[in-house]
N, C-alpha and C. Protein backbone atom coordinates (compact mmCIF):
# COMPACT_ATOMS: atom_id res chain seq x y z
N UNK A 1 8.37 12.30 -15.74
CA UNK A 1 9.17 12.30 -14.54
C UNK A 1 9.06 10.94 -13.84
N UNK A 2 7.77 10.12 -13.74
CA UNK A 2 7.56 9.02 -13.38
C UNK A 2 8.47 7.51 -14.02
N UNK A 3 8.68 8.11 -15.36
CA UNK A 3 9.30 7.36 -15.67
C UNK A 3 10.55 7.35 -15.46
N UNK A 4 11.18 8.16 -15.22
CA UNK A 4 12.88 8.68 -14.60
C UNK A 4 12.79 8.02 -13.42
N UNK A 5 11.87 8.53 -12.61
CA UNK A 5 11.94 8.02 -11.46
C UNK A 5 12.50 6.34 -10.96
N UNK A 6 11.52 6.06 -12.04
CA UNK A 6 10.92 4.30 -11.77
C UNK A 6 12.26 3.67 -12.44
N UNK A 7 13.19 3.92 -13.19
CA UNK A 7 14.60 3.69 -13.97
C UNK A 7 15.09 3.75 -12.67
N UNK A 8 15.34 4.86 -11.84
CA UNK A 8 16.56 5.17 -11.09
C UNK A 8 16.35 4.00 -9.90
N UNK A 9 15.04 3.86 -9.51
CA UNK A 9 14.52 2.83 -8.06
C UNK A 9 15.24 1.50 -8.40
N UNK A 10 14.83 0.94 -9.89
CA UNK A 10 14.53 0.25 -10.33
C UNK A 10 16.47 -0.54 -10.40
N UNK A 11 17.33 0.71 -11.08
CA UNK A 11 18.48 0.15 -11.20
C UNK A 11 19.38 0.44 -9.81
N UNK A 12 18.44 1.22 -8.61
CA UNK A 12 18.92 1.14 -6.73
C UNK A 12 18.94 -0.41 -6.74
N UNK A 13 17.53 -1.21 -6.91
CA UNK A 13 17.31 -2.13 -6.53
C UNK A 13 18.03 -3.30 -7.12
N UNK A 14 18.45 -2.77 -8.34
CA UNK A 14 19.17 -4.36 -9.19
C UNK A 14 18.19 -4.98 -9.95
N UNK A 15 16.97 -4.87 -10.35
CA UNK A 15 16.08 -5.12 -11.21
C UNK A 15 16.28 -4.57 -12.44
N UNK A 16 15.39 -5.17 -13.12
CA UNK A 16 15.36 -4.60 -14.76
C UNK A 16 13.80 -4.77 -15.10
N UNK A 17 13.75 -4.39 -15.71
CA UNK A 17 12.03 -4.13 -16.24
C UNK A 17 11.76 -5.52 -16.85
N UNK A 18 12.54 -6.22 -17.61
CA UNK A 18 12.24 -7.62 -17.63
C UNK A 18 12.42 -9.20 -16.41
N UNK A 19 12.62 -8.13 -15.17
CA UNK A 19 12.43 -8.94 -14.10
C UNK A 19 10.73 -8.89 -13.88
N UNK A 20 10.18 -8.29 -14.09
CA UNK A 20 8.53 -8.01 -14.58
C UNK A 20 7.80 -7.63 -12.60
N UNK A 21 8.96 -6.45 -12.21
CA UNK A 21 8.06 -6.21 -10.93
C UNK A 21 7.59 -5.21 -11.31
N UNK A 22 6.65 -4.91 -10.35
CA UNK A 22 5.37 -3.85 -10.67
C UNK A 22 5.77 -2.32 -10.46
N UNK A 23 5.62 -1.24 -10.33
CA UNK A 23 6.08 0.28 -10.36
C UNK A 23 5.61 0.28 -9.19
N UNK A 24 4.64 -0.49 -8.50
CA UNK A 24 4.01 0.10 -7.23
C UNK A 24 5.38 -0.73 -5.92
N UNK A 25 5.69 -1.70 -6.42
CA UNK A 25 6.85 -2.24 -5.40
C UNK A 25 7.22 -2.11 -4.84
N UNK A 26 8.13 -1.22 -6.56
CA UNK A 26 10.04 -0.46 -6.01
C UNK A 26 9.87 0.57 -4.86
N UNK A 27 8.68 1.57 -5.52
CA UNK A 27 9.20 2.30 -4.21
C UNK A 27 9.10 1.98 -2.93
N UNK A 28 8.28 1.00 -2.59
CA UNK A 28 8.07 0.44 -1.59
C UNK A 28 9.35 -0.48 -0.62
N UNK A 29 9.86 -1.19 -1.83
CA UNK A 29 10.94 -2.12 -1.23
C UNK A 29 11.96 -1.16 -1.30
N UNK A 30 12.39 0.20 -1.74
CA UNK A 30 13.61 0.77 -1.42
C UNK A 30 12.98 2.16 -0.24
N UNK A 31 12.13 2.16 -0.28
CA UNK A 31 11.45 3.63 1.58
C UNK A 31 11.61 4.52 0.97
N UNK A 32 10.91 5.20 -0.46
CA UNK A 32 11.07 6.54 -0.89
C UNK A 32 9.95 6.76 -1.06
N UNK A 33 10.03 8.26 -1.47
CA UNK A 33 8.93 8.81 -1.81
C UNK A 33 8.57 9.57 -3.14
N UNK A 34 7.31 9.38 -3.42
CA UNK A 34 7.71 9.83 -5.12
C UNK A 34 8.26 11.23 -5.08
N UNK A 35 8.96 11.33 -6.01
CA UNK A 35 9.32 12.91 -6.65
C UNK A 35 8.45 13.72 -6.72
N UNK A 36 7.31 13.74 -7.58
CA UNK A 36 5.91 14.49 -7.36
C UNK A 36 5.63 15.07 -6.22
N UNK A 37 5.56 13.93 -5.00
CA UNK A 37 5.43 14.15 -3.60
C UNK A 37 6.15 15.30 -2.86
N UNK A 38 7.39 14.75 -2.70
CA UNK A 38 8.61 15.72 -2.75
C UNK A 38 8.42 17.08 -3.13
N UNK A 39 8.56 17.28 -4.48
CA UNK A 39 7.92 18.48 -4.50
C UNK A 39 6.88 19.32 -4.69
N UNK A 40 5.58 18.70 -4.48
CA UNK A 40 4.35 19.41 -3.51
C UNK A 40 4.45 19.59 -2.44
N UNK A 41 5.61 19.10 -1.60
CA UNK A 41 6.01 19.23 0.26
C UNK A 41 6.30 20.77 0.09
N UNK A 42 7.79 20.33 -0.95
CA UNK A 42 8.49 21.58 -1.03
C UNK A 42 7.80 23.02 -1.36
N UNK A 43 6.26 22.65 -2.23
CA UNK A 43 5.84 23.97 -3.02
C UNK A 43 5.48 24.69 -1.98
N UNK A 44 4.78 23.53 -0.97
CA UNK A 44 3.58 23.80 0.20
C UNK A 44 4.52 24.30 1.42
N UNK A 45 5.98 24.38 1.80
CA UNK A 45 6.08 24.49 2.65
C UNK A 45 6.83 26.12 2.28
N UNK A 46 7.57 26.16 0.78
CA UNK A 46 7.72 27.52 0.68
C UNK A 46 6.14 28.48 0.39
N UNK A 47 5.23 28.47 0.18
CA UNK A 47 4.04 28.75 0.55
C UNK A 47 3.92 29.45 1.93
N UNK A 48 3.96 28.88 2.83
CA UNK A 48 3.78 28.30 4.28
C UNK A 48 4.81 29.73 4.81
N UNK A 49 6.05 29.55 4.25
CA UNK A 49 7.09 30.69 4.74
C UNK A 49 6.90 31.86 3.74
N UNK A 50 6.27 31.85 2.94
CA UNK A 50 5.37 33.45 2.09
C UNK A 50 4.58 33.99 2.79
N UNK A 51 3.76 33.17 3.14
CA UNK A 51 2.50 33.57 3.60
C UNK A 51 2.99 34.42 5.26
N UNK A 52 3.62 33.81 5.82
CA UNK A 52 3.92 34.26 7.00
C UNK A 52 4.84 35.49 6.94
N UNK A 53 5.41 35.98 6.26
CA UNK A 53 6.40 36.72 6.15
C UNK A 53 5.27 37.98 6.24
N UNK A 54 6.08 39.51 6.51
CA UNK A 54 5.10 40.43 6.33
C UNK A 54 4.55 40.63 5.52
N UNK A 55 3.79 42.02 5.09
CA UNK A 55 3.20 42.55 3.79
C UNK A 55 4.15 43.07 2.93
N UNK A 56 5.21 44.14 4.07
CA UNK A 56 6.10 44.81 3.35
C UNK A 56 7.14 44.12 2.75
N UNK A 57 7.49 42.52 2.92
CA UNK A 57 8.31 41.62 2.43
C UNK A 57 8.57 41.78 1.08
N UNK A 58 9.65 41.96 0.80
CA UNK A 58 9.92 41.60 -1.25
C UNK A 58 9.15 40.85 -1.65
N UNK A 59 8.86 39.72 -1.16
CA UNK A 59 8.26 38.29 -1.69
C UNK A 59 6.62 38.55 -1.83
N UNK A 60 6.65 39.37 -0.87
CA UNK A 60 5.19 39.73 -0.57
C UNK A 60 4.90 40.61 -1.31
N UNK A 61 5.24 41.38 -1.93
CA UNK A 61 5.31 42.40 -3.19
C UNK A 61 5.13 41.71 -4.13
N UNK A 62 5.85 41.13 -4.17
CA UNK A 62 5.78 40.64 -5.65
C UNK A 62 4.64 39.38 -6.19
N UNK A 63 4.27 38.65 -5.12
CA UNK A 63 3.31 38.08 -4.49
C UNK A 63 1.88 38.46 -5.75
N UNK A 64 1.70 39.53 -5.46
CA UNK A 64 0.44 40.35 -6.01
C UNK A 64 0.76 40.97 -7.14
N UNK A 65 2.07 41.07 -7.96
CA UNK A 65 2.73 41.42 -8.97
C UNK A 65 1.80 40.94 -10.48
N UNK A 66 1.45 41.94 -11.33
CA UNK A 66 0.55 41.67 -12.55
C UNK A 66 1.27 42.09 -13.61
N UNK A 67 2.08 41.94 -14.75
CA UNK A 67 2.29 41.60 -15.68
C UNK A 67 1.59 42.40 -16.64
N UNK A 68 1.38 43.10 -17.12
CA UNK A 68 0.13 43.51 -18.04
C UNK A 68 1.42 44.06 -19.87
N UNK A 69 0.54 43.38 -20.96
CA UNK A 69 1.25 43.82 -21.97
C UNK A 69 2.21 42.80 -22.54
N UNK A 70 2.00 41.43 -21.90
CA UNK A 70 2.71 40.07 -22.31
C UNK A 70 1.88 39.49 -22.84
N UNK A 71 2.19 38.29 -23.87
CA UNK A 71 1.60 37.26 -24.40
C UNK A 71 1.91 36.20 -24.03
N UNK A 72 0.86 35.31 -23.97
CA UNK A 72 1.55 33.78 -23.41
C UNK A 72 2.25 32.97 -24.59
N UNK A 73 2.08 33.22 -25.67
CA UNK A 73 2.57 32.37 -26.99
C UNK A 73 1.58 31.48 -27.28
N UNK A 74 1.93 30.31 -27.89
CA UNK A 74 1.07 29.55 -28.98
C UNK A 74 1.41 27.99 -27.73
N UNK A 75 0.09 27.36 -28.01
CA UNK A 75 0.68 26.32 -27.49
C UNK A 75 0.03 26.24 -26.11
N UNK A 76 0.30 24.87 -25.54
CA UNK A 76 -0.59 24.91 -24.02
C UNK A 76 0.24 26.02 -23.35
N UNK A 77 -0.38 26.90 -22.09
CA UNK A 77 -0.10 27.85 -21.43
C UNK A 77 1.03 27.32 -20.71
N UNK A 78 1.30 27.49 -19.78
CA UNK A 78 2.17 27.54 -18.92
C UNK A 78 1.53 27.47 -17.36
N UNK A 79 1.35 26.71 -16.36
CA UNK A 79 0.71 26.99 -15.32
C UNK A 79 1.45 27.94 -14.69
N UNK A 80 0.74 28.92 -13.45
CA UNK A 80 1.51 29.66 -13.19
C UNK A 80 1.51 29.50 -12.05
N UNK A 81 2.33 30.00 -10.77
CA UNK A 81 2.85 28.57 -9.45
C UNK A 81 1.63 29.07 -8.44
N UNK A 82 0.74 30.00 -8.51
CA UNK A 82 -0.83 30.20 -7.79
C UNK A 82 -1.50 28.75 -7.81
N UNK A 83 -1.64 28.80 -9.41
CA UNK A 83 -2.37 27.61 -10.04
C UNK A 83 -2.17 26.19 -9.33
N UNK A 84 -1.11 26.16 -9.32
CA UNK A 84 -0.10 24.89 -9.15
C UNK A 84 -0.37 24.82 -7.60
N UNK A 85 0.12 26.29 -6.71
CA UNK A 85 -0.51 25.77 -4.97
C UNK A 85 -1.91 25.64 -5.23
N UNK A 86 -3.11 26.02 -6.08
CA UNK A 86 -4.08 25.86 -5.33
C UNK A 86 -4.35 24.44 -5.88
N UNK A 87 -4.01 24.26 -6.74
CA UNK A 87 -4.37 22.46 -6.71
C UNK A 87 -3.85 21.46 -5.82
N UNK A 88 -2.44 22.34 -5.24
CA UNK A 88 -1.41 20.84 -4.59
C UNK A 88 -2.34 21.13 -3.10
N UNK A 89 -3.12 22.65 -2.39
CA UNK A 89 -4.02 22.45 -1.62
C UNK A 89 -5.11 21.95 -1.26
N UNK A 90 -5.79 21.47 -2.63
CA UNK A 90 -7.00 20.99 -3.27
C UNK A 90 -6.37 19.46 -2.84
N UNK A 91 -5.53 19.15 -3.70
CA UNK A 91 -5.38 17.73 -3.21
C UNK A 91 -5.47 17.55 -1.44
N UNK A 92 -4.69 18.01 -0.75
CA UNK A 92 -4.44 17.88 0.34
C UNK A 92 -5.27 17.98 1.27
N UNK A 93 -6.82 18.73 0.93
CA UNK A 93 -7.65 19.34 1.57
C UNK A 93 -7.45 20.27 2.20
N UNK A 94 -6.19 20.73 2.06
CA UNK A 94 -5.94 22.34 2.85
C UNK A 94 -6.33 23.60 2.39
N UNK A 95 -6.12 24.50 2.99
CA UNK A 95 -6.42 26.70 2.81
C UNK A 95 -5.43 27.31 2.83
N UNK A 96 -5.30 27.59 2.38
CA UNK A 96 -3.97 28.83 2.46
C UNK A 96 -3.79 29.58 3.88
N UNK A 97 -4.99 29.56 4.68
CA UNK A 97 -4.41 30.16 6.19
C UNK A 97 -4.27 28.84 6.94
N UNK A 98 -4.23 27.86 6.51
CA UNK A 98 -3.72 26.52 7.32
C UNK A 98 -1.85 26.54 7.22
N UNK A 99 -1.71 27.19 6.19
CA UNK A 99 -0.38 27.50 6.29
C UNK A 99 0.31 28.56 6.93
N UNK A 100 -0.48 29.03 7.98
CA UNK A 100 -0.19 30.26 8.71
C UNK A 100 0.53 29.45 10.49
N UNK A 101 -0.06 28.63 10.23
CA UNK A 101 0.60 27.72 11.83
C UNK A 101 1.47 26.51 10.90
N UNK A 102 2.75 26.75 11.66
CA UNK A 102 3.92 25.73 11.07
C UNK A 102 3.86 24.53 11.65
N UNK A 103 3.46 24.44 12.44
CA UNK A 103 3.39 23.00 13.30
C UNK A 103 2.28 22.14 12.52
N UNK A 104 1.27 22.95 12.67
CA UNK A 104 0.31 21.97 11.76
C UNK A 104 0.50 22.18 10.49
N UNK A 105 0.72 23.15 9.60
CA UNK A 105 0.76 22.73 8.63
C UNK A 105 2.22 21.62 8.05
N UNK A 106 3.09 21.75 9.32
CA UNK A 106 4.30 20.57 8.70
C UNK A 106 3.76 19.31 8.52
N UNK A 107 3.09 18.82 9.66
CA UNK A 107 2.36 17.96 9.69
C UNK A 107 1.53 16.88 8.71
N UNK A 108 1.02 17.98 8.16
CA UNK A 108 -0.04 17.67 7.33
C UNK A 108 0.86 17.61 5.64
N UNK A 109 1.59 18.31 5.40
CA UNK A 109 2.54 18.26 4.37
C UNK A 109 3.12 17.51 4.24
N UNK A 110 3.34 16.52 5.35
CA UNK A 110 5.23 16.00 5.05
C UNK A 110 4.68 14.31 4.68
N UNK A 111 5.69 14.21 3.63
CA UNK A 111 5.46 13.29 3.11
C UNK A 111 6.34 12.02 3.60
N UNK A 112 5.91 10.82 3.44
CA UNK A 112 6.09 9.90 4.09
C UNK A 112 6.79 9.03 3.53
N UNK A 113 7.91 8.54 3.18
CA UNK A 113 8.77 7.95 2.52
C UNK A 113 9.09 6.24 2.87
């Protein structure tokens, strides 16, 4: 994805990879933010509106939803999007009830472009 990325900045800016600027630059000289970024905002902020919703919520049902009687197949697994918030929280130093107040947790999420 990094590399998609760094193409698209790269031909915003009018450069070419044999203009020999660095990956850390572009995004700099055009005010974006990585994609990655972007969407760990996005994972963390639909998170944020799960968590708050009731118990009896669809989302919230399904939330706690187990699967039993599937195989994962052959091959690396598949992360599954638990996995995925608790690392993008891990990075961030956040808890899952930090996402219970929207103010602070926007805060602390939003990425800086």
């Amino acid at each position: 994805m990094h590399v998609a990325e760094m193409g698209m900045l790269r031909w915003m800016c009018g450069h070419t990879k044999s203009d020999k600027i660095r990956n850390e630059v572009i995004p700099e000289k055009v005010g974006v933010a990585s994609v990655v970024d972007m969407l760990r905002e996005a994972r963390l902020r639909w998170l944020g509106h799960v968590k708050r919703q009731g118990t009896d919520a669809p989302v919230r049902r399904c939330e706690g939803l187990v699967v039993e009687g599937t195989q994962r197949g052959r091959g690396r697994p598949k992360k599954y999007w638990e996995e995925v918030i608790r690392q993008d929280l891990a990075q961030l130093h956040l808890t899952e009830n930090m996402t219970l107040d929207r103010k602070e947790s926007r805060s602390r999420i939003k990425v800086v472009g």
